[in-house]
Protein backbone atom coordinates (compact mmCIF):
# COMPACT_ATOMS: atom_id res chain seq x y z
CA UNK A 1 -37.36 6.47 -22.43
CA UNK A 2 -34.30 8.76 -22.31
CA UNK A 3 -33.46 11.36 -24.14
CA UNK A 4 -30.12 13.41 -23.94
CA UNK A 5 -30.35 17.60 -24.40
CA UNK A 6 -26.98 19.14 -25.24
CA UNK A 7 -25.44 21.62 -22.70
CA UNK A 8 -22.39 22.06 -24.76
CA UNK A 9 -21.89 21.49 -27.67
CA UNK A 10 -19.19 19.73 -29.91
CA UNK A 11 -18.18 23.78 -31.42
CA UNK A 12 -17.93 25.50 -27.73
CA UNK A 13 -15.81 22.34 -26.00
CA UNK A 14 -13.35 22.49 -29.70
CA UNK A 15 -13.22 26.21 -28.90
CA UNK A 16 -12.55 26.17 -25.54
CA UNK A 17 -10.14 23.33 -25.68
CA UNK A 18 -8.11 25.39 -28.52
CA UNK A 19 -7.97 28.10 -26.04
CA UNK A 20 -6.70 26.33 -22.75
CA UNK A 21 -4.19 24.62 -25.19
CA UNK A 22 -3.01 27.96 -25.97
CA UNK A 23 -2.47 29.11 -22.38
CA UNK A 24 -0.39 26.08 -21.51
CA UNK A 25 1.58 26.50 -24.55
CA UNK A 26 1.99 30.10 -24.18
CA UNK A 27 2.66 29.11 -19.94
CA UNK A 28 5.22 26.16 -20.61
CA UNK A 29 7.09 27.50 -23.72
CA UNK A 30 10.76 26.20 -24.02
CA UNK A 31 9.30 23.74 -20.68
CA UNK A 32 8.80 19.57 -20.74
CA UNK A 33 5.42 19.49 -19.04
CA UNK A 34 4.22 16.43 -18.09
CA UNK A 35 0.52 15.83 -18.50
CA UNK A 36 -1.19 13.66 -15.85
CA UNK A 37 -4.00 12.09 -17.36
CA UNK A 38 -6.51 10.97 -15.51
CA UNK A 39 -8.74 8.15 -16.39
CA UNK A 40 -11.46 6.98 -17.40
CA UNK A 41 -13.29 10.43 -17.95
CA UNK A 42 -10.71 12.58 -19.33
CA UNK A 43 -9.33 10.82 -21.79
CA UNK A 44 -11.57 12.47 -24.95
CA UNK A 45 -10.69 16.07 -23.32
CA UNK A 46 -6.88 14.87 -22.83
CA UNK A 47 -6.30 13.85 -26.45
CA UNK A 48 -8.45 16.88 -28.47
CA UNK A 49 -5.91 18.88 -25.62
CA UNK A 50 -3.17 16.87 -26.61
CA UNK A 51 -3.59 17.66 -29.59
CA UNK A 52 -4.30 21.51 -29.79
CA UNK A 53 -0.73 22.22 -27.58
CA UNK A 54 2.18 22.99 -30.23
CA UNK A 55 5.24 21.68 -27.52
CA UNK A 56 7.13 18.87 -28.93
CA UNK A 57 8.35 17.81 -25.66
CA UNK A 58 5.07 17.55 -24.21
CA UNK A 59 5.33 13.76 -22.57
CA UNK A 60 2.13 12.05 -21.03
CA UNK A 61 1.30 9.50 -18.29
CA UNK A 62 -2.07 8.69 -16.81
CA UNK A 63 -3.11 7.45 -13.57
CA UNK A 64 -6.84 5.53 -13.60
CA UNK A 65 -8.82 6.65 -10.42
CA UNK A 66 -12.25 5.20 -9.06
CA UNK A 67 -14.43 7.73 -7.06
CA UNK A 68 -18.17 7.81 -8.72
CA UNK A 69 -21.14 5.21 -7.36
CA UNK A 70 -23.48 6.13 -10.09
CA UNK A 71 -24.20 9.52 -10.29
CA UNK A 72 -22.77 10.72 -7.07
CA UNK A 73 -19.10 11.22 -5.93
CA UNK A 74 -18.52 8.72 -3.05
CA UNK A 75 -15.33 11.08 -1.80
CA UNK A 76 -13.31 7.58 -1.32
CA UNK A 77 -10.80 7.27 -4.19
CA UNK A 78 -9.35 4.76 -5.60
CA UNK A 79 -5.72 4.34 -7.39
CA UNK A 80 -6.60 1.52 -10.24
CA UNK A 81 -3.42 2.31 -12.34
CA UNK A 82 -0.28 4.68 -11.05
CA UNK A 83 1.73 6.64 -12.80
CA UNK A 84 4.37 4.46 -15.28
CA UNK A 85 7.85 6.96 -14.40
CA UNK A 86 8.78 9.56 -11.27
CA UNK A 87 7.85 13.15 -11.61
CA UNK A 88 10.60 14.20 -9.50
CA UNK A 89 11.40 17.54 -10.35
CA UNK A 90 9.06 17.65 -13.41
CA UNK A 91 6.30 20.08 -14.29
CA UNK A 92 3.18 18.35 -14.15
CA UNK A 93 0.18 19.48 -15.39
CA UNK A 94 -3.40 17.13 -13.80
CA UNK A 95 -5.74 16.60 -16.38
CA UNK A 96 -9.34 16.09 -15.03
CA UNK A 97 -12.55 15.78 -16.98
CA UNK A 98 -14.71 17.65 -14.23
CA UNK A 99 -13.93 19.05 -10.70
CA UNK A 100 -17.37 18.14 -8.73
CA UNK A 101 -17.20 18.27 -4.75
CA UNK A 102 -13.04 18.90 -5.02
CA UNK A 103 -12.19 15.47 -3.24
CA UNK A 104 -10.64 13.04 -6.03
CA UNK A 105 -8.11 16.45 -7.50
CA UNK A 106 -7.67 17.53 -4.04
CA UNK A 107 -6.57 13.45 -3.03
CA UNK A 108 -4.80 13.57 -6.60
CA UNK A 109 -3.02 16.58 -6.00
CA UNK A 110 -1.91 15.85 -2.57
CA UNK A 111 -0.16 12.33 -3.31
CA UNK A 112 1.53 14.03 -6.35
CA UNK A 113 2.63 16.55 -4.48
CA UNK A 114 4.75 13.91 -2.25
CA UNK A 115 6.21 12.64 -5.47
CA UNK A 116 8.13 16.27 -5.55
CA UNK A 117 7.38 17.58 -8.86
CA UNK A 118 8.77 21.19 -9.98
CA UNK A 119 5.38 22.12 -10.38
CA UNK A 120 1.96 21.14 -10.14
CA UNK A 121 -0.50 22.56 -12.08
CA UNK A 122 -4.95 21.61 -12.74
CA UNK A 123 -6.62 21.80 -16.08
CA UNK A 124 -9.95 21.27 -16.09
CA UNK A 125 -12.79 20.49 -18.15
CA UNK A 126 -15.50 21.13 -15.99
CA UNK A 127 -16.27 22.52 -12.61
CA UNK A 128 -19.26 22.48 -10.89
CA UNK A 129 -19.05 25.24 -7.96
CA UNK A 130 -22.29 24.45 -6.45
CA UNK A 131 -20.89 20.66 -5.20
CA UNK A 132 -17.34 22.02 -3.93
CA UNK A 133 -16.87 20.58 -0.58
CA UNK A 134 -12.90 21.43 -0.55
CA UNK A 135 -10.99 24.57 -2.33
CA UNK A 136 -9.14 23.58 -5.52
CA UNK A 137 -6.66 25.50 -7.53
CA UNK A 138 -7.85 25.05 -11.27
CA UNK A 139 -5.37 26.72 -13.18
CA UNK A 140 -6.56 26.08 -16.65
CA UNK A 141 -10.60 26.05 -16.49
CA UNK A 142 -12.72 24.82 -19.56
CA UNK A 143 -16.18 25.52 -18.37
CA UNK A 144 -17.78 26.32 -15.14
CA UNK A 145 -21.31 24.59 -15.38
CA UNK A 146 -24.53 24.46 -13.07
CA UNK A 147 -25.12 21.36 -10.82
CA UNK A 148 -26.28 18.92 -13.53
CA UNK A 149 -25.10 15.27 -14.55
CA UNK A 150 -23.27 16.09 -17.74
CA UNK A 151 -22.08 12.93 -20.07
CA UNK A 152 -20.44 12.73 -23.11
CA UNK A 153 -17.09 13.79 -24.36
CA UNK A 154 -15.72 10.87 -22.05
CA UNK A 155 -18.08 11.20 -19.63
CA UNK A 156 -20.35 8.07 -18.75
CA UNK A 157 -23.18 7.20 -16.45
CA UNK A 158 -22.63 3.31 -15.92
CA UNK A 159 -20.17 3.41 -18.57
CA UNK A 160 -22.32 4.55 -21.42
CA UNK A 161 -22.33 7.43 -23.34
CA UNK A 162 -19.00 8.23 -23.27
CA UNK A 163 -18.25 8.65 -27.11
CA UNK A 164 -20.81 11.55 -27.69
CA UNK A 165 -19.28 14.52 -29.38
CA UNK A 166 -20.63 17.14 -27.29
CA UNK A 167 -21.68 17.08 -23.13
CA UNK A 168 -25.42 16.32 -23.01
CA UNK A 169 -27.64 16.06 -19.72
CA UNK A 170 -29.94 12.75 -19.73
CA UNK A 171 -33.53 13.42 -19.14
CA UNK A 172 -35.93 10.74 -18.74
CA UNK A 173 -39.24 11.13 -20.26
């Protein structure tokens, strides 16, 4: 039997999310930002985000990665689905649901970073400190959490669970 215990809930994320939408507002005023999106996971964080930033010339792309067996972060990553238009010379922010042991942003960050954008800029959901094998710059930080399996809010644990409102940790009775 499994039961699922919220560790945030649907209130703090909305809260948090309004805030970090502020910051990149306030930080790309009068700006065309580009927000990388990147899939599956953040896609629930990327359009309450989305949402919450007051820049109509805010322009989106996503780029689907592949880096979790199960529960654990294999540190190989996968490109399932690039980017649809260059970033030359654009400012790019990378949207992430959680930053874990650092190696999927850090790969991220390093190929976009040979695309030659203006700027390159993190916003995270989540990090988890504890499972950092490499540094990474998070420049806009939701929550910094414990080392825990979190799910919900787009993120899944064998692709379930992903439409939960809030980030809940699944406990097995």
């Amino acid at each position: 039997m499994e039961q699922i215990v919220t560790y945030l809930s649907a209130e703090q994320i909305a809260e948090r999310v309004k805030a970090l939408a502020a910051e990149i507002q306030r930080d790309y005023e009068g700006k065309r930002p580009v927000l990388v999106i990147v899939l599956k996971g953040s896609f629930v964080f990327a359009a309450d985000l989305i949402r919450a930033i007051d820049l109509p010339s805010l322009r989106v792309d996503f780029l689907a990665v592949r880096s979790y067996e199960g529960t654990e972060s294999s540190g190989v990553v996968q490109i399932v689905n690039d980017l649809s238009r260059p970033i030359e010379e654009e400012d790019v922010i990378l949207v992430e649901d959680i930053v874990d042991t650092g190696l999927t942003i850090n790969y991220l960050l390093d190929l976009l970073q040979t695309r030659k954008p203006k700027t390159l800029k993190v916003c995270a959901l989540l990090h988890k400190p504890a499972r950092s094998r490499v540094a990474v710059p998070i420049d806009y930080l939701g929550f910094t959490i414990e080392d825990r399996f979190v799910i919900g809010y787009g993120l899944d644990f064998g692709e379930k669970y992903r439409g939960l409102p809030f980030l809940g940790v699944l406990q097995r009775a």
